[in-house]
C-alpha atoms as a PDB file:
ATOM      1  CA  UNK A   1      39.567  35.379  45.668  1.00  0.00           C
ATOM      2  CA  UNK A   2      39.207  33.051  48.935  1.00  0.00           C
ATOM      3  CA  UNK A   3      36.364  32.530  50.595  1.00  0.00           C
ATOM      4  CA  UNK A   4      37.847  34.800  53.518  1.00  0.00           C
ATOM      5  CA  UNK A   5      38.304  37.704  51.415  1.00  0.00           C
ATOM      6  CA  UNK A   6      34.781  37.566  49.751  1.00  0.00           C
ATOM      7  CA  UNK A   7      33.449  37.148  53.486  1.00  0.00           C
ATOM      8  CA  UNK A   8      35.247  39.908  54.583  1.00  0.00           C
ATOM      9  CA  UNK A   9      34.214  42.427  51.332  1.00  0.00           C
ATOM     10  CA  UNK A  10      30.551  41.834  52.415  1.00  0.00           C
ATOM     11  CA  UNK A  11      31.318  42.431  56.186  1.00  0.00           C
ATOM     12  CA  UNK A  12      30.764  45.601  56.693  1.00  0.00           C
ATOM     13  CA  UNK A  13      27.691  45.336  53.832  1.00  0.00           C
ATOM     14  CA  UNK A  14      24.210  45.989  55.279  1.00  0.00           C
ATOM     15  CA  UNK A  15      23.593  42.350  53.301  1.00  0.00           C
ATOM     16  CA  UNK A  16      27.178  41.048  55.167  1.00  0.00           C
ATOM     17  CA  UNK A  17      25.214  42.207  59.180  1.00  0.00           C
ATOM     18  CA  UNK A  18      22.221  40.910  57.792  1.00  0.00           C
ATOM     19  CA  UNK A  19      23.734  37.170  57.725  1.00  0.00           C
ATOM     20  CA  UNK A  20      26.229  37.952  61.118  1.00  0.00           C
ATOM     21  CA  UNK A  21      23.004  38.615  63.303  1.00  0.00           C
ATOM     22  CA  UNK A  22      21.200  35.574  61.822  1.00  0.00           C
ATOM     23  CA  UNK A  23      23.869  33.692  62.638  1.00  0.00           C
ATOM     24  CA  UNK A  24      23.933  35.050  65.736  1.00  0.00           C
ATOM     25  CA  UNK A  25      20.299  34.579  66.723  1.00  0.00           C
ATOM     26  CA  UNK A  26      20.788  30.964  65.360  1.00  0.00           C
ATOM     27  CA  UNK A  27      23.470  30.088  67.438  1.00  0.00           C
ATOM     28  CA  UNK A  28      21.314  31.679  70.395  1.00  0.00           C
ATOM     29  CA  UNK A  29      18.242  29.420  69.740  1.00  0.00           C
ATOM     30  CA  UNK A  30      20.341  25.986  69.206  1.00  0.00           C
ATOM     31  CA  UNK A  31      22.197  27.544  72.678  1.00  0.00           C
ATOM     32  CA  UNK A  32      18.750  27.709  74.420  1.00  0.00           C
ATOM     33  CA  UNK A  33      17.643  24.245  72.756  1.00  0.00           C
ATOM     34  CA  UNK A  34      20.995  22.613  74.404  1.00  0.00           C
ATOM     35  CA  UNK A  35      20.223  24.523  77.982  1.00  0.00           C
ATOM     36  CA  UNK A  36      16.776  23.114  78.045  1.00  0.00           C
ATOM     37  CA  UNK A  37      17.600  19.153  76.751  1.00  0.00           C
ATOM     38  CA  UNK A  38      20.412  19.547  79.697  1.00  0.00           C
ATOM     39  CA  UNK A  39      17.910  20.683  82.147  1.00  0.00           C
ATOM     40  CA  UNK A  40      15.425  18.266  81.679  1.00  0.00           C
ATOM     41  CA  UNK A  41      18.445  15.515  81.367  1.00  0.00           C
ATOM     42  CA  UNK A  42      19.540  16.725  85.062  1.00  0.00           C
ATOM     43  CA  UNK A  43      15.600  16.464  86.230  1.00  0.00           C
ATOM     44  CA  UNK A  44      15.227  13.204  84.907  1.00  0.00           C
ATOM     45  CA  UNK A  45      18.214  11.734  86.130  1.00  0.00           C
ATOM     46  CA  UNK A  46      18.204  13.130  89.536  1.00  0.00           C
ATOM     47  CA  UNK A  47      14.233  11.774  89.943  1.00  0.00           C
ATOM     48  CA  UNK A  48      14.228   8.465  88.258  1.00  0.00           C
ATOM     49  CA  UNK A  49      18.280   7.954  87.950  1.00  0.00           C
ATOM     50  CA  UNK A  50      20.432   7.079  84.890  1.00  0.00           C
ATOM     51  CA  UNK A  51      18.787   4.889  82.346  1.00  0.00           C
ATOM     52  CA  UNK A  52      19.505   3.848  79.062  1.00  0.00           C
ATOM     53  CA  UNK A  53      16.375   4.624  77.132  1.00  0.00           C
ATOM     54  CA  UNK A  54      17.301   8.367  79.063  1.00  0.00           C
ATOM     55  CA  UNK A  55      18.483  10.323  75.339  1.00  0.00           C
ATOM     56  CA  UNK A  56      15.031   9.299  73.736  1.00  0.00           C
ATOM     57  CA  UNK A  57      12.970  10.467  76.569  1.00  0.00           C
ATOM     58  CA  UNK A  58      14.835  13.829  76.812  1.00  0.00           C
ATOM     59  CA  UNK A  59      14.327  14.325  72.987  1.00  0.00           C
ATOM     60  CA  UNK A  60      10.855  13.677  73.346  1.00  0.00           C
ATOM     61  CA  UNK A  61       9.803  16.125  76.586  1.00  0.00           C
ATOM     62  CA  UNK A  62      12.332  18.860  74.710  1.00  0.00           C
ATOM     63  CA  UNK A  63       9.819  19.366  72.207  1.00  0.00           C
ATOM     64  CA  UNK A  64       6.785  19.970  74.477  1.00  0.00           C
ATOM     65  CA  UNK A  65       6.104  23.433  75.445  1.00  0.00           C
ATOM     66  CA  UNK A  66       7.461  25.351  77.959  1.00  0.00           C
ATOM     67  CA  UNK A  67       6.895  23.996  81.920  1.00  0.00           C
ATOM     68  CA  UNK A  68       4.361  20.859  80.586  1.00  0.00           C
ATOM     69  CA  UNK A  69       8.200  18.563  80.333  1.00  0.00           C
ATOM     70  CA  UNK A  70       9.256  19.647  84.116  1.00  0.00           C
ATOM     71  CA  UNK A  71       5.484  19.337  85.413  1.00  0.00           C
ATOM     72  CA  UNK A  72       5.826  15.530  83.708  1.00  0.00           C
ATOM     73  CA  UNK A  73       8.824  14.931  85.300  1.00  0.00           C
ATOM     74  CA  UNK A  74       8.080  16.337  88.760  1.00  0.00           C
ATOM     75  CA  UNK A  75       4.263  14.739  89.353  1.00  0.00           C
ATOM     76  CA  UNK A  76       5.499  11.573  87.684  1.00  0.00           C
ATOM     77  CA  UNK A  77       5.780   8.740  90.755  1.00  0.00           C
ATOM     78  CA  UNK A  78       7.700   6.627  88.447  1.00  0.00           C
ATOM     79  CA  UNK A  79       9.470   6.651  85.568  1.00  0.00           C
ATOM     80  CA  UNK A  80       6.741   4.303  83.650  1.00  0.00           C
ATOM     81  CA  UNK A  81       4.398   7.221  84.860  1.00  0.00           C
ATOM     82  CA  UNK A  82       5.863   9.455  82.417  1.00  0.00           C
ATOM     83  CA  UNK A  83       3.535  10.627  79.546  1.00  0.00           C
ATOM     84  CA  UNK A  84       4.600   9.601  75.996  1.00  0.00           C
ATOM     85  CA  UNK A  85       2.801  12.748  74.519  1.00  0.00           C
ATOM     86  CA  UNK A  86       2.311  15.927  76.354  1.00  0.00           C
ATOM     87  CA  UNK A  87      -1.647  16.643  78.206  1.00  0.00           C
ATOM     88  CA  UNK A  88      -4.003  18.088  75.926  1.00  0.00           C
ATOM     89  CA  UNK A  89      -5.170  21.533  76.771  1.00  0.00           C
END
């Protein structure tokens, strides 16, 4: 048996929807993670232009929470200005 018939015997399984909608919800999360690291790519580049230490910073403010990376990158004068950790609560 291939792996495309045993995939498709467990299909219409209540196990088989089980693992389509967490697929599903995965691909929707990494979809949302790629919107946001664009987002806050296009910010950065349109404040402070294209620079090549650009990827790390955009990893780093993807991981802070919500609003706290675009507040950075909107009150930050320069790009040295930008925090390396996001502001304590």
């Amino acid at each position: 048996m291939t792996i495309q018939e045993i995939a498709a015997e467990f299909y219409d399984t209540e196990f088989g929807q089980e693992l389509v909608e967490q697929g599903r919800e995965q691909g929707r999360v990494q979809g949302r993670e790629q919107g946001r690291a664009q987002l806050l790519r296009e910010l950065l580049v349109a404040r402070f232009g294209d620079r090549p230490d650009l990827p790390e910073t955009v990893s780093r403010l993807a991981t802070w929470p919500d609003g706290t990376a675009i507040r950075a990158i909107t009150t930050a004068a320069t790009w040295n200005d930008l925090p390396k950790a996001p502001p304590q609560a």
